[in-house]
N, C-alpha and C. Protein backbone atom coordinates (compact mmCIF):
# COMPACT_ATOMS: atom_id res chain seq x y z
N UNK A 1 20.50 37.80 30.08
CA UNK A 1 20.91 37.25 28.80
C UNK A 1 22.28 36.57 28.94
N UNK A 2 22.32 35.52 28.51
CA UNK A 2 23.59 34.80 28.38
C UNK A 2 25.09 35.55 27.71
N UNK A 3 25.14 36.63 27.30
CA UNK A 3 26.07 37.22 27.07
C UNK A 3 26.72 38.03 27.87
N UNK A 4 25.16 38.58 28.85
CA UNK A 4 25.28 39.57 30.12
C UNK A 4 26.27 39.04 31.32
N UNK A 5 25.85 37.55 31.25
CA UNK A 5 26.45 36.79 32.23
C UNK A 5 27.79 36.57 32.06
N UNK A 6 28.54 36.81 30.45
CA UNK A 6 29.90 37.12 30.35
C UNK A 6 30.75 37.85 30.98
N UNK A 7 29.45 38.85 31.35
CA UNK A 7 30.40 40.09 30.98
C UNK A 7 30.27 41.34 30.29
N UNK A 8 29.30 41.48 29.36
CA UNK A 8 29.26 42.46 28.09
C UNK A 8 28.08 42.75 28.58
N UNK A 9 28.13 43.98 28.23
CA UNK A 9 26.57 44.96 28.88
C UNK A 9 25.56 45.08 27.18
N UNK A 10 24.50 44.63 26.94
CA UNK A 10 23.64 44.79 25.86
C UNK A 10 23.36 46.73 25.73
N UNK A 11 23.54 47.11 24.48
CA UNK A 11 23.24 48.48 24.33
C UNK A 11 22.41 48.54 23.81
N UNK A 12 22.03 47.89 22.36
CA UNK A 12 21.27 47.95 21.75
C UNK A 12 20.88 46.63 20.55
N UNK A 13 19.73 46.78 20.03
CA UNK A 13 19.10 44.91 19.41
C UNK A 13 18.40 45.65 18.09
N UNK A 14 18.55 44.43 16.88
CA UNK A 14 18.33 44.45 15.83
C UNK A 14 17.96 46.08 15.24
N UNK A 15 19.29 46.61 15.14
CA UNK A 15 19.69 47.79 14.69
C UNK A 15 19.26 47.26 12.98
N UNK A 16 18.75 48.05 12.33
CA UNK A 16 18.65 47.82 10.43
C UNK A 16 18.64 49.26 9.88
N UNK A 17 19.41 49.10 8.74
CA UNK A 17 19.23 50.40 7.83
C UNK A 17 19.47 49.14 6.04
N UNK A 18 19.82 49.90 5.76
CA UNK A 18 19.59 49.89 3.63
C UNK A 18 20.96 48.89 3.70
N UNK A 19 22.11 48.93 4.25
CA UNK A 19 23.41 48.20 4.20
C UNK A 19 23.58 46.48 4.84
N UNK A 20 22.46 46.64 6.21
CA UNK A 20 21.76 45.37 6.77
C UNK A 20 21.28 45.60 8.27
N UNK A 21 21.69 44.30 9.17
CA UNK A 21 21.11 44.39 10.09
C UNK A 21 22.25 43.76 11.39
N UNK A 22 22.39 44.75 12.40
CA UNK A 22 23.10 44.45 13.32
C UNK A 22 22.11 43.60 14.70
N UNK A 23 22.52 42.48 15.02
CA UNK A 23 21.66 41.88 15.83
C UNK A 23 21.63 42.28 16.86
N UNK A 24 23.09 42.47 17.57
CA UNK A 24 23.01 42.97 18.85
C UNK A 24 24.47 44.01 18.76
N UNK A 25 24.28 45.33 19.78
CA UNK A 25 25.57 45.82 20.08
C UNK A 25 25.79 45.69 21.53
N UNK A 26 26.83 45.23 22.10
CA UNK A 26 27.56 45.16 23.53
C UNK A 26 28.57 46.00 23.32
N UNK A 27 28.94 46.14 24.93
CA UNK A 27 30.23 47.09 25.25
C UNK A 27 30.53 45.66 26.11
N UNK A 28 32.71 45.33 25.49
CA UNK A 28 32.80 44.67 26.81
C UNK A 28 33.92 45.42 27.17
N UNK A 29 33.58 46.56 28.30
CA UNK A 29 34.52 47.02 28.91
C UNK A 29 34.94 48.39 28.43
N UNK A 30 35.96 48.47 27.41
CA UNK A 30 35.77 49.79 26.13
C UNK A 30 35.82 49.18 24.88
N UNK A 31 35.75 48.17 24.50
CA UNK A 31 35.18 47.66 23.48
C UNK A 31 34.05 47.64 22.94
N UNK A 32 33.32 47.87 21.48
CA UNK A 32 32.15 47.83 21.13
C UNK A 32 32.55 47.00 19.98
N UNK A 33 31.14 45.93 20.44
CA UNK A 33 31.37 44.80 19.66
C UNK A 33 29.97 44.43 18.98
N UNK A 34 29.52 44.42 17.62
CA UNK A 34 28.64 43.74 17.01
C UNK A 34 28.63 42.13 17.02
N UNK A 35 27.67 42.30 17.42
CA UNK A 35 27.12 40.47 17.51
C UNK A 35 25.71 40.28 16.48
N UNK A 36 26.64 38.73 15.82
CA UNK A 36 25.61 38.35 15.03
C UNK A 36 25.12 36.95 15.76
N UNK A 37 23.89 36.59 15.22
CA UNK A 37 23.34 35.65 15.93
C UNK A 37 22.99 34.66 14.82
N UNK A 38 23.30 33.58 14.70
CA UNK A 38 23.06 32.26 13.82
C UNK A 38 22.19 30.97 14.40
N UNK A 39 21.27 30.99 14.01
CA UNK A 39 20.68 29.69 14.69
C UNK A 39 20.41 28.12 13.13
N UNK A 40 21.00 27.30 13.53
CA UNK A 40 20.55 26.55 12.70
C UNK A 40 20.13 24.95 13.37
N UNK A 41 19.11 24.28 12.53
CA UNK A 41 18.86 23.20 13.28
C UNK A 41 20.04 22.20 12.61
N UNK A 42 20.74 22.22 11.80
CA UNK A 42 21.79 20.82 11.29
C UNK A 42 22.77 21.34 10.91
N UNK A 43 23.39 20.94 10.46
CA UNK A 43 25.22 20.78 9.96
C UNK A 43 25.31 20.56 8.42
N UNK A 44 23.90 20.42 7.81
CA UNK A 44 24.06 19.89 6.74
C UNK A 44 24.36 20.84 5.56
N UNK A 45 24.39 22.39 5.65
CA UNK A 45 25.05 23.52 4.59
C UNK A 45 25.99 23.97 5.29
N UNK A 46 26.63 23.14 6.28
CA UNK A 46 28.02 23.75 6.72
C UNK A 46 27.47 24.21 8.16
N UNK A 47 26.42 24.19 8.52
CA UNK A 47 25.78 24.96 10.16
C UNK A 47 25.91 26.56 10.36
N UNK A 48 25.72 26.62 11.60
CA UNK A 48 25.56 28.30 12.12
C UNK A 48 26.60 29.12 11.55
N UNK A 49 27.88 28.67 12.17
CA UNK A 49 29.22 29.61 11.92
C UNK A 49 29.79 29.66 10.54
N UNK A 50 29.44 28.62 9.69
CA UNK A 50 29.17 28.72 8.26
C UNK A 50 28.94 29.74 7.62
N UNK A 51 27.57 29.78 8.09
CA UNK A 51 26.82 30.62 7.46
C UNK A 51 27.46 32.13 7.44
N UNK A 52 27.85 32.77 7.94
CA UNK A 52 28.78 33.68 8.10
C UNK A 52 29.90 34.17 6.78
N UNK A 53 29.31 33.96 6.29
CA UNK A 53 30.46 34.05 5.00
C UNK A 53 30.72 34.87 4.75
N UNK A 54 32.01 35.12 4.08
CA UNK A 54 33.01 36.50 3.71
C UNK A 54 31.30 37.78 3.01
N UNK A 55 30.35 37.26 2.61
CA UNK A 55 29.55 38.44 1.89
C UNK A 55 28.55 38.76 3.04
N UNK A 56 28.34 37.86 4.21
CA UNK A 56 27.39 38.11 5.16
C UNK A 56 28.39 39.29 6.07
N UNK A 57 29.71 39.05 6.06
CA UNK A 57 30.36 39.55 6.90
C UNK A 57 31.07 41.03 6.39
N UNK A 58 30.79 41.50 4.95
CA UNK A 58 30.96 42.53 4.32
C UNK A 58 29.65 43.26 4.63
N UNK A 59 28.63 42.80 4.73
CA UNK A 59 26.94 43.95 5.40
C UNK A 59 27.09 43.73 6.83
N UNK A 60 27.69 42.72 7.54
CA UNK A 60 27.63 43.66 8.58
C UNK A 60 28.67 44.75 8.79
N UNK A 61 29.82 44.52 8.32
CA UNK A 61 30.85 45.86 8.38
C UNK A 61 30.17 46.92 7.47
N UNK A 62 29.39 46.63 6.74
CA UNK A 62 28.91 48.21 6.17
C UNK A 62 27.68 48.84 7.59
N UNK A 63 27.05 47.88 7.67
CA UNK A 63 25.62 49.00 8.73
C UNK A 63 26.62 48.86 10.14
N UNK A 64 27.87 48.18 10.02
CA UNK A 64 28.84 48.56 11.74
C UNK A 64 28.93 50.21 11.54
N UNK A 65 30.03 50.34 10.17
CA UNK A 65 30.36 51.52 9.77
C UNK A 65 29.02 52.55 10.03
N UNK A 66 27.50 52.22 9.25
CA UNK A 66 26.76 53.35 9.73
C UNK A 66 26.40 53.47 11.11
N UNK A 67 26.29 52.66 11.64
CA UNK A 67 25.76 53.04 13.23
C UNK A 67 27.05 53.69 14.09
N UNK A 68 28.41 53.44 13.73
CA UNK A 68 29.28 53.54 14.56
C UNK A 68 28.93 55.33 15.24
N UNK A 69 28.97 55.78 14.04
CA UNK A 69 28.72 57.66 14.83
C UNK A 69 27.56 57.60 15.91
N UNK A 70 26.78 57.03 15.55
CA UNK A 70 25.47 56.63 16.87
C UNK A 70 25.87 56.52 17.92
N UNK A 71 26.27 55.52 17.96
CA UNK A 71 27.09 54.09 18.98
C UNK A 71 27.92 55.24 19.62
N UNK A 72 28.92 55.78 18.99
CA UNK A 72 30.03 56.58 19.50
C UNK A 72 29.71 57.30 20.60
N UNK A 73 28.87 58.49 19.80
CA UNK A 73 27.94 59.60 20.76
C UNK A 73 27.54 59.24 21.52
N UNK A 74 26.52 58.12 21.67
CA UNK A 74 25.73 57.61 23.02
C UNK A 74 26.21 56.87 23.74
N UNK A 75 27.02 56.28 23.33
CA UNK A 75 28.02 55.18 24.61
C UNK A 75 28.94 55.61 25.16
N UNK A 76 29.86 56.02 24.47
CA UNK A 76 31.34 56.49 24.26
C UNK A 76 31.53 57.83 24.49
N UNK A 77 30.88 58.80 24.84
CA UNK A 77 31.30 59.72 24.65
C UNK A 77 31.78 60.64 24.33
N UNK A 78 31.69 60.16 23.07
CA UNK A 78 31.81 61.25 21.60
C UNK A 78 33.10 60.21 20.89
N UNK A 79 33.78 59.67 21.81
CA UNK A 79 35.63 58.67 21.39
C UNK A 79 35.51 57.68 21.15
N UNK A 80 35.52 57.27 19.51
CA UNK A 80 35.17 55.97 18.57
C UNK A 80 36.44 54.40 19.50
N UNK A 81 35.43 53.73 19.96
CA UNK A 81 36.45 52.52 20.70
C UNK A 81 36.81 52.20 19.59
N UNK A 82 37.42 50.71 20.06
CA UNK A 82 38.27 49.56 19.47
C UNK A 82 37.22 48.72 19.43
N UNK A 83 36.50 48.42 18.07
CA UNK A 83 35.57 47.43 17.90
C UNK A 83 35.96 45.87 17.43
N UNK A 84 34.72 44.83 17.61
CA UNK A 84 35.26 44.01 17.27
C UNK A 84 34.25 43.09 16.66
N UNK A 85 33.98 41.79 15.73
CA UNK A 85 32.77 41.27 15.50
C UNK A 85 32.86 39.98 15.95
N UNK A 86 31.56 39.45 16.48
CA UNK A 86 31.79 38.91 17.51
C UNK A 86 30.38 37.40 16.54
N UNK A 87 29.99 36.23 16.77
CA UNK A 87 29.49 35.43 16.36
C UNK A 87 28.68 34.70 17.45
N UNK A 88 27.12 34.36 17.78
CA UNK A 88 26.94 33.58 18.30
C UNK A 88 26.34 32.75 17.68
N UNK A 89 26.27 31.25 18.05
CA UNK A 89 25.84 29.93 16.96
C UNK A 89 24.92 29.33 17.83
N UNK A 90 23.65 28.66 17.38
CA UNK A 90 22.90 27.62 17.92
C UNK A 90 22.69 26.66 17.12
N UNK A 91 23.31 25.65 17.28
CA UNK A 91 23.28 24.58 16.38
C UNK A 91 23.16 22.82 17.33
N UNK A 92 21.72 22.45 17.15
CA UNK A 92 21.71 21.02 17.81
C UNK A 92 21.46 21.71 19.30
N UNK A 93 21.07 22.61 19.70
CA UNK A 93 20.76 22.91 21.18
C UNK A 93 22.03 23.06 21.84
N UNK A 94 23.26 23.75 20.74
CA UNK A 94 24.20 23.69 21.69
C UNK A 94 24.84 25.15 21.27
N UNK A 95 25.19 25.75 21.96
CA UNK A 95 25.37 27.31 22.12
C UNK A 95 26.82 27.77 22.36
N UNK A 96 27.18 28.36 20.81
CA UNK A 96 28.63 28.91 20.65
C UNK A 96 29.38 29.98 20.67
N UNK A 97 30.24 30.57 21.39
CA UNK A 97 30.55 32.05 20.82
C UNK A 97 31.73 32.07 20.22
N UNK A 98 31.86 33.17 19.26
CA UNK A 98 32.96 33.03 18.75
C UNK A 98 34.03 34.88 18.94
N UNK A 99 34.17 34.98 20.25
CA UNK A 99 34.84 36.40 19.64
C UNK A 99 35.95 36.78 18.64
N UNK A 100 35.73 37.82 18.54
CA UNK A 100 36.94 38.24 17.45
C UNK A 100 36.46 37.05 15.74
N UNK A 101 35.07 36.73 15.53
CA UNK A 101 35.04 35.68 14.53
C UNK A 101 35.61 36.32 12.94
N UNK A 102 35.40 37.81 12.99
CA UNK A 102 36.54 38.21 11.70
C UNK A 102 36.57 39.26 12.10
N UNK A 103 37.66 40.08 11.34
CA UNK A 103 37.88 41.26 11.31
C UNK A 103 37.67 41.64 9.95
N UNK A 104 38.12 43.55 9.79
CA UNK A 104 37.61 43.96 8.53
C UNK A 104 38.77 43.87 7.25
């Protein structure tokens, strides 16, 4: 996977509960980072990273918050990292990342 090739090890994919849906979780290093994934074909409602808006980016910090005790235990070793949210964009066949794209 093109993220793998960063660098960041894939843990786990389209995590969902009642709050939303986490696309992907990576570790890069001792970091645990939620990744969202945006694909759009145009530019014309603003495109991929757009889309991301302050209310898309309030559900994923709520289902971050529920999975984190998960995440913790099984990755981490019981010791909550330093997380971070992370953005990838496909827009026009051209492929973006955005780390650190907000915080909470």
């Amino acid at each position: 996977m093109w993220l793998e090739q960063r660098g960041l090890r894939i843990l786990e994919r389209n995590l969902r509960c009642r709050s939303g849906e986490i696309d992907l979780v990576a570790r890069d290093a001792a970091v645990l980072v939620f990744v969202e994934v945006r694909l759009r074909r145009s530019a014309r409602h603003g495109g991929a990273a757009a889309s991301v808006n302050r209310r898309k980016q309030l559900r994923l910090l709520r289902a971050a918050r529920y999975f984190l005790p998960h995440l913790t235990h099984r990755h981490f070793a019981g010791r909550t990292p330093p997380c971070r949210f992370d953005v990838i964009c496909m827009q026009n066949g051209v492929l973006h990342w955005i780390p650190h794209a907000f915080t909470e």
